[in-house]
N, C-alpha and C. Protein backbone atom coordinates (compact mmCIF):
# COMPACT_ATOMS: atom_id res chain seq x y z
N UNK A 1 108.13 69.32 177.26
CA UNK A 1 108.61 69.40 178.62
C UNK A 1 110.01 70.01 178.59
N UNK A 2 110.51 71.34 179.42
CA UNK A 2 111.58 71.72 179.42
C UNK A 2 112.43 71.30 180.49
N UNK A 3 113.54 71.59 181.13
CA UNK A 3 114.52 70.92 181.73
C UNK A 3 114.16 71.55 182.99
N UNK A 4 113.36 72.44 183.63
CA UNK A 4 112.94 73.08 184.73
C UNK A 4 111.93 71.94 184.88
N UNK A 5 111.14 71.39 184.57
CA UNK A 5 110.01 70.62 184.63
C UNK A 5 110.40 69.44 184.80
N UNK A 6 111.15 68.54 184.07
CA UNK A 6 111.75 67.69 184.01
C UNK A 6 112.66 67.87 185.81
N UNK A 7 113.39 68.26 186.16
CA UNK A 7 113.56 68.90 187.08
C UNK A 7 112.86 68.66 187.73
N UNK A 8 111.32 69.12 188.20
CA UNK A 8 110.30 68.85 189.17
C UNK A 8 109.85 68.08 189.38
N UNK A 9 109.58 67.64 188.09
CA UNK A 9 108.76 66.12 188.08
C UNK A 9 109.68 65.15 189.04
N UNK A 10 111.13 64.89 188.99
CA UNK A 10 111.81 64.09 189.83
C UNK A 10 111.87 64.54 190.85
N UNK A 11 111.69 65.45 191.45
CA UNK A 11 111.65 66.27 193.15
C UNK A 11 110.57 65.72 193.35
N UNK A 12 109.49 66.12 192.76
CA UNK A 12 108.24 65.54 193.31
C UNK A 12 108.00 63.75 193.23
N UNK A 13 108.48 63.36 192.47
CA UNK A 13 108.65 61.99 192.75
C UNK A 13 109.46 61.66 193.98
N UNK A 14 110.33 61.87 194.21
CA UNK A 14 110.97 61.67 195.45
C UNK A 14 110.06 62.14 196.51
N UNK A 15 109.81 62.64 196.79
CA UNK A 15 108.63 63.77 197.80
C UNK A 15 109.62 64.42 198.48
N UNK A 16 110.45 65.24 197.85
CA UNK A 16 111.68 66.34 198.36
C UNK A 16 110.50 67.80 198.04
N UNK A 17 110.68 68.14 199.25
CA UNK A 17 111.34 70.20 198.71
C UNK A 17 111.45 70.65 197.86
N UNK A 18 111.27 71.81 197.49
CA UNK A 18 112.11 72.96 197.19
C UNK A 18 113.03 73.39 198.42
N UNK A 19 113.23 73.42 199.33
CA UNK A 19 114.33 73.67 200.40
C UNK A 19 114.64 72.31 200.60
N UNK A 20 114.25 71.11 200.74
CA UNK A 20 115.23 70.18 200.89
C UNK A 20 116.49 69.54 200.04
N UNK A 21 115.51 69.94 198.77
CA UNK A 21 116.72 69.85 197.19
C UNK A 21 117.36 70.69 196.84
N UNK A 22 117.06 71.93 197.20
CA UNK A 22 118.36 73.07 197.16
C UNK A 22 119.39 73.01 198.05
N UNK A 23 118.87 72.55 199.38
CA UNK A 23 120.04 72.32 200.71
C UNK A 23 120.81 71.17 200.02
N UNK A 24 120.40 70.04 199.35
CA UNK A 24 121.10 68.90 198.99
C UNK A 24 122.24 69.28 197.94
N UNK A 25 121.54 70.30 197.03
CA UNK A 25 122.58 70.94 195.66
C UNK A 25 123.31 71.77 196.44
N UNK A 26 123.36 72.75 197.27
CA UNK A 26 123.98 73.66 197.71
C UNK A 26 123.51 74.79 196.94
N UNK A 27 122.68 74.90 196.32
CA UNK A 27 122.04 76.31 195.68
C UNK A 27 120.63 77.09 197.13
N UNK A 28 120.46 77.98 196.46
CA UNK A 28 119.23 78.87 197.11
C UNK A 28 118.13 78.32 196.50
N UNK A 29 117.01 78.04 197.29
CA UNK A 29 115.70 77.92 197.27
C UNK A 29 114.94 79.08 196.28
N UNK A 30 115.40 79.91 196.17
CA UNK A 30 114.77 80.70 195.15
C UNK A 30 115.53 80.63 193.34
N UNK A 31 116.97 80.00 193.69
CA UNK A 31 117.44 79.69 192.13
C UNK A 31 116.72 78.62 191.93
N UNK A 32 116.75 76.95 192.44
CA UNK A 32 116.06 76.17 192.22
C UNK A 32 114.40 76.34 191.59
N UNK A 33 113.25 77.62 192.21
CA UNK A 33 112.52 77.50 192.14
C UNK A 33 112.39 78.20 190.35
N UNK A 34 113.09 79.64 190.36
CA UNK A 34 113.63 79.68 188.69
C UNK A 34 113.81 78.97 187.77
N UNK A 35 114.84 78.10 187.84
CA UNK A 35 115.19 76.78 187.27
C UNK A 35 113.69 75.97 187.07
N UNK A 36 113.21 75.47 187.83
CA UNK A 36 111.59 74.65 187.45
C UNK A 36 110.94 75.54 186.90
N UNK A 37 110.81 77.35 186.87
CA UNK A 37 109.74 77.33 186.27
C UNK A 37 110.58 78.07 185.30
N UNK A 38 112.03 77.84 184.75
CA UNK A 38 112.28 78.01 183.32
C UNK A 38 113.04 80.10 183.09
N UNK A 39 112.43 80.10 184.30
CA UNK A 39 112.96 81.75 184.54
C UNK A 39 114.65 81.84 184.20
N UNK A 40 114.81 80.85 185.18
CA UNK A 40 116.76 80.86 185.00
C UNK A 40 116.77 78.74 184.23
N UNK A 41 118.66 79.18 183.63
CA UNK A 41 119.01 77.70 182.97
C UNK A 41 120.50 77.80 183.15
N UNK A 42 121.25 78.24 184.68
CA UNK A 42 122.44 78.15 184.57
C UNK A 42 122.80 76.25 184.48
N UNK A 43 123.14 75.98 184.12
CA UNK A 43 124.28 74.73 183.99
C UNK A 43 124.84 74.32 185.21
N UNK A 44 125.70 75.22 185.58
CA UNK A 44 126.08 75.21 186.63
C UNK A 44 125.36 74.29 187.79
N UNK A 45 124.65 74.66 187.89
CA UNK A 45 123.66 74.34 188.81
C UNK A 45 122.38 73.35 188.57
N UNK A 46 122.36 73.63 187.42
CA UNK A 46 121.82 72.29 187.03
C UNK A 46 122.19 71.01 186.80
N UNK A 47 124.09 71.13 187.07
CA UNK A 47 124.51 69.82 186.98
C UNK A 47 124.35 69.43 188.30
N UNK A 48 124.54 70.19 189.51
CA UNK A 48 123.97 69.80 190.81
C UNK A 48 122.90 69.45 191.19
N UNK A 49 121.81 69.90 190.69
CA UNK A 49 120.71 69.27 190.97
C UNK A 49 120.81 67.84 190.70
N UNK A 50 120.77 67.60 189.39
CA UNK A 50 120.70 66.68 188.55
C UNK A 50 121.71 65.32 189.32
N UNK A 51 122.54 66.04 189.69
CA UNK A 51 123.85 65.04 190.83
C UNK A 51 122.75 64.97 192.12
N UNK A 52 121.54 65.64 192.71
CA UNK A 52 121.63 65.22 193.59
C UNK A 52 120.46 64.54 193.68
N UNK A 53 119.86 64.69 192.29
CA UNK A 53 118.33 63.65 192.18
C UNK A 53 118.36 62.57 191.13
N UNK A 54 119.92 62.32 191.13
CA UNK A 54 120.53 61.38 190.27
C UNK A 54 120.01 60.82 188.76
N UNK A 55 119.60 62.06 188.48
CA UNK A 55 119.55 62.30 187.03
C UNK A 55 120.27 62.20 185.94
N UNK A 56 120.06 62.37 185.38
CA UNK A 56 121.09 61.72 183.83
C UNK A 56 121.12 63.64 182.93
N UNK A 57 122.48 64.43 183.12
CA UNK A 57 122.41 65.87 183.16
C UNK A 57 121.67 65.80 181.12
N UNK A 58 121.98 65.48 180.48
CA UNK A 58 121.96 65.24 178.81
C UNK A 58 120.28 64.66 179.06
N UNK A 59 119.66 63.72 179.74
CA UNK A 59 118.02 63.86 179.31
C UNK A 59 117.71 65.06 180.41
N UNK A 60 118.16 65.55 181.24
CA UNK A 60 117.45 66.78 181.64
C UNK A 60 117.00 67.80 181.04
N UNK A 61 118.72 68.25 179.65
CA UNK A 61 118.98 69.19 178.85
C UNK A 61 117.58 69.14 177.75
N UNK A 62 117.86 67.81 177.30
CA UNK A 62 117.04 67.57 176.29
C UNK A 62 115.64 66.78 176.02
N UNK A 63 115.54 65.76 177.17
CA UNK A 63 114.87 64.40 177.04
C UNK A 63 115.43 63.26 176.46
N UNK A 64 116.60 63.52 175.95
CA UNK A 64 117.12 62.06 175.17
C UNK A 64 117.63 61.42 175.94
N UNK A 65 118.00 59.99 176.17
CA UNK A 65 118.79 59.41 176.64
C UNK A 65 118.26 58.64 177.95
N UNK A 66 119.14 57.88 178.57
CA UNK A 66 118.63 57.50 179.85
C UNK A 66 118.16 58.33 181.02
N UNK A 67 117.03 58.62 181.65
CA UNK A 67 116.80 59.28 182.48
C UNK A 67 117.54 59.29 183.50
N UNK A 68 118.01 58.29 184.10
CA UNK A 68 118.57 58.20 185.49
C UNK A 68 120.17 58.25 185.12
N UNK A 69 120.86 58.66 186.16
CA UNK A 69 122.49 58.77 185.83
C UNK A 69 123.14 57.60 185.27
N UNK A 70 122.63 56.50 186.46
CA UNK A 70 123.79 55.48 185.99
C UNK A 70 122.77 54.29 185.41
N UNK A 71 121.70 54.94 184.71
CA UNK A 71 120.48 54.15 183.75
C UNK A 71 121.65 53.49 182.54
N UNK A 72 121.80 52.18 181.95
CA UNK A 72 122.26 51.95 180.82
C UNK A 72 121.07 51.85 179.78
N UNK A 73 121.38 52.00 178.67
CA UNK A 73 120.17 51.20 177.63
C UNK A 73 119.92 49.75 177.77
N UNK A 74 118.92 49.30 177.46
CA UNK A 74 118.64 47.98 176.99
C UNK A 74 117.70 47.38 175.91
N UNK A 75 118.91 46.00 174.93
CA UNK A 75 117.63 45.75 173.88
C UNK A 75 116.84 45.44 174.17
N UNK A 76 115.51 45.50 173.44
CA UNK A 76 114.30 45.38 173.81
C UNK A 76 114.14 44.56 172.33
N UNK A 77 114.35 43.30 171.52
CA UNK A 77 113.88 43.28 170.13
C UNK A 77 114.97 43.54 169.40
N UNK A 78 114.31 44.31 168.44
CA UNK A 78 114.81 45.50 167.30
C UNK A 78 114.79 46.64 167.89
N UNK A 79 114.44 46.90 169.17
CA UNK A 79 114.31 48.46 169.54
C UNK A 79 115.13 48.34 170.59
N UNK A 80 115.48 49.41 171.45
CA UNK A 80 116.44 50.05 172.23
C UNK A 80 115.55 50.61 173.40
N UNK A 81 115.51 50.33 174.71
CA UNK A 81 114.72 51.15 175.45
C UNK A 81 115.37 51.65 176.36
N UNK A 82 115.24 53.20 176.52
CA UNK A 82 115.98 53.77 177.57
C UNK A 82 114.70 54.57 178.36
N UNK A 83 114.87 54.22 179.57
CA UNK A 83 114.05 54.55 180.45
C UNK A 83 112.65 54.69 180.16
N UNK A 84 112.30 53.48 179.25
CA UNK A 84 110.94 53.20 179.48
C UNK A 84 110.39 53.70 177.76
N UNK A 85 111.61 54.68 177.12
CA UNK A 85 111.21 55.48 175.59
C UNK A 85 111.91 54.11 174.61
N UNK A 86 111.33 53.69 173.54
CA UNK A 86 111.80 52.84 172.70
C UNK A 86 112.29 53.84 171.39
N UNK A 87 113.27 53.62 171.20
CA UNK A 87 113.70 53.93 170.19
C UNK A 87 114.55 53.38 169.01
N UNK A 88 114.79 53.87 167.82
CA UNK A 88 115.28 52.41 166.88
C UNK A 88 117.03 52.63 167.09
N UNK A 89 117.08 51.44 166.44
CA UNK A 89 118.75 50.96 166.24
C UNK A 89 119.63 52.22 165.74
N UNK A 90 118.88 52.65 164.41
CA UNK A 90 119.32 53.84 163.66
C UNK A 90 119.75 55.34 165.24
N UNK A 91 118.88 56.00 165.62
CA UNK A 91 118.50 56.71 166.28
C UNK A 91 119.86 56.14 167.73
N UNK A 92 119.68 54.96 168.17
CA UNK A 92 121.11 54.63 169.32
C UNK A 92 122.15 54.83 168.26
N UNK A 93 122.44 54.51 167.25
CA UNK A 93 123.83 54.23 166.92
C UNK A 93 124.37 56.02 166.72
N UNK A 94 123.34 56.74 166.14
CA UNK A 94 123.62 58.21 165.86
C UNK A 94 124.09 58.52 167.62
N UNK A 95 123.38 58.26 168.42
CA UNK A 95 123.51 58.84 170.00
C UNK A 95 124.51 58.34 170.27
N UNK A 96 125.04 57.23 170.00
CA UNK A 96 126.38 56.97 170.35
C UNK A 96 127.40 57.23 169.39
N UNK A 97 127.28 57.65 168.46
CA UNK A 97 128.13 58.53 167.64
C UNK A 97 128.53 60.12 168.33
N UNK A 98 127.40 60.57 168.62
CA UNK A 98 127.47 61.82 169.59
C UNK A 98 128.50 62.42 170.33
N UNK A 99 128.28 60.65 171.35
CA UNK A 99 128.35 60.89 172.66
C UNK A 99 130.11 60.70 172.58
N UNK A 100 130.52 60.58 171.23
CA UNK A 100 132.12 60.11 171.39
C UNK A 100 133.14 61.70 170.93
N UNK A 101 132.29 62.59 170.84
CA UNK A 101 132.63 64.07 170.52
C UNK A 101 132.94 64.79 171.16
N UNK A 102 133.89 65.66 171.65
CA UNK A 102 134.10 66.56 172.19
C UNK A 102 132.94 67.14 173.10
N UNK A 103 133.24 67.41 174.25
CA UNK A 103 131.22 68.27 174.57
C UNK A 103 131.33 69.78 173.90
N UNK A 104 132.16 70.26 173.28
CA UNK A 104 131.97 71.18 172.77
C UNK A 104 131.13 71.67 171.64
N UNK A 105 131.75 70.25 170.67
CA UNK A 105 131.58 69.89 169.74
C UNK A 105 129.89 69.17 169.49
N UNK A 106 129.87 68.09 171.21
CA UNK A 106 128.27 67.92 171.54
C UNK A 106 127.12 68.93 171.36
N UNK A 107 127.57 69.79 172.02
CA UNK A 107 126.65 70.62 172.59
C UNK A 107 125.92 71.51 171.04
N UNK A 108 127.42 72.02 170.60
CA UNK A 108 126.77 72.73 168.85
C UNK A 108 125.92 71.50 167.95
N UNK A 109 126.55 70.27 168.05
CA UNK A 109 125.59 69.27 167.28
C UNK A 109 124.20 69.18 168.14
N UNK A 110 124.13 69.21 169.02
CA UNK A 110 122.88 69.15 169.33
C UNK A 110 121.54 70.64 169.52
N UNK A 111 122.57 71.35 169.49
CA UNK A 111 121.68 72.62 168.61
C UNK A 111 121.31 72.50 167.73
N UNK A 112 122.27 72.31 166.58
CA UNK A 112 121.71 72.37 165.38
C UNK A 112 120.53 71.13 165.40
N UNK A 113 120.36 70.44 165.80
CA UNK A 113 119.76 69.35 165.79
C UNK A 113 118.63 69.73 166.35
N UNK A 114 118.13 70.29 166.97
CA UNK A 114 117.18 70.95 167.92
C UNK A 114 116.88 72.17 167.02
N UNK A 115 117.48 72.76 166.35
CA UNK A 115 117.42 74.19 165.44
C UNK A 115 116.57 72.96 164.07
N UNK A 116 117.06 72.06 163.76
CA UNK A 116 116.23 71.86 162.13
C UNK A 116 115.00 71.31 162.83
N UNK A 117 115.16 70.33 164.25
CA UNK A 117 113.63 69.85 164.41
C UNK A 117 112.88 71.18 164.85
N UNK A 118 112.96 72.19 165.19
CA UNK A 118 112.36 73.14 165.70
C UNK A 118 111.43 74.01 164.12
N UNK A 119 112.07 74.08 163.04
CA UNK A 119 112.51 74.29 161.58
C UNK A 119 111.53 73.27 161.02
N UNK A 120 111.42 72.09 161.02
CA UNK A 120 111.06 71.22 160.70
C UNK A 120 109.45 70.97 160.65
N UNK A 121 108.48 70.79 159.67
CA UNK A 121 107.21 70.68 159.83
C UNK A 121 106.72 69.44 160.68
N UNK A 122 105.62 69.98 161.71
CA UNK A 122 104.83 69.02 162.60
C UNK A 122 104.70 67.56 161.89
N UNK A 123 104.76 66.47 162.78
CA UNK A 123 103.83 65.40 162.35
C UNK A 123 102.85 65.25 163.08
């Protein structure tokens, strides 16, 4: 699932538009519709959306993390569940190692990170 999709899926959960969620971001109805189907990935504008379907901008980018903006984690056990995904102790403590980095500095770690799983043989 890419961040255009991810994207839709929460419009359509809400039962918004494409013109009612672009009027809400302040973008055009035709960037928004780009954006879902992956044509365009300005930032820009995807942090607006994401502000206005109160999304969490970092699982839009990627899927990691809490879906919703002001979603916290919670233990679950030995596991960690953020928005419904369980994940281990190991795996939160790295994400919150991350998240204490520069976003500059974020953003290249999480390429590369996305570059070896991409690299990386199927399971």
């Amino acid at each position: 699932m890419n961040a255009g999709t991810r994207l839709k899926e929460r419009r359509v959960e809400l039962g918004m538009t494409v013109a009612e969620l672009a009027r809400s971001a302040g973008i055009a109805a035709s960037t928004l519709y780009d954006l879902e189907r992956g044509v365009s990935r300005s930032s820009r504008q995807m942090h607006r959306l994401c502000s206005a379907l109160a999304l969490n901008p970092d699982w839009v980018e990627t899927g990691a993390g809490p879906r919703l903006a002001n979603e916290k984690p919670r233990q679950n056990g030995l596991e960690i569940v953020y928005a419904g995904e369980r994940i281990t102790a190991e795996s939160a403590r790295l994400a919150a190692q991350i998240e204490r980095l520069d976003e500059s500095v974020r953003r290249h770690v999480e390429a590369v990170i996305a570059s070896l799983v991409d690299a990386s043989p199927k399971k």
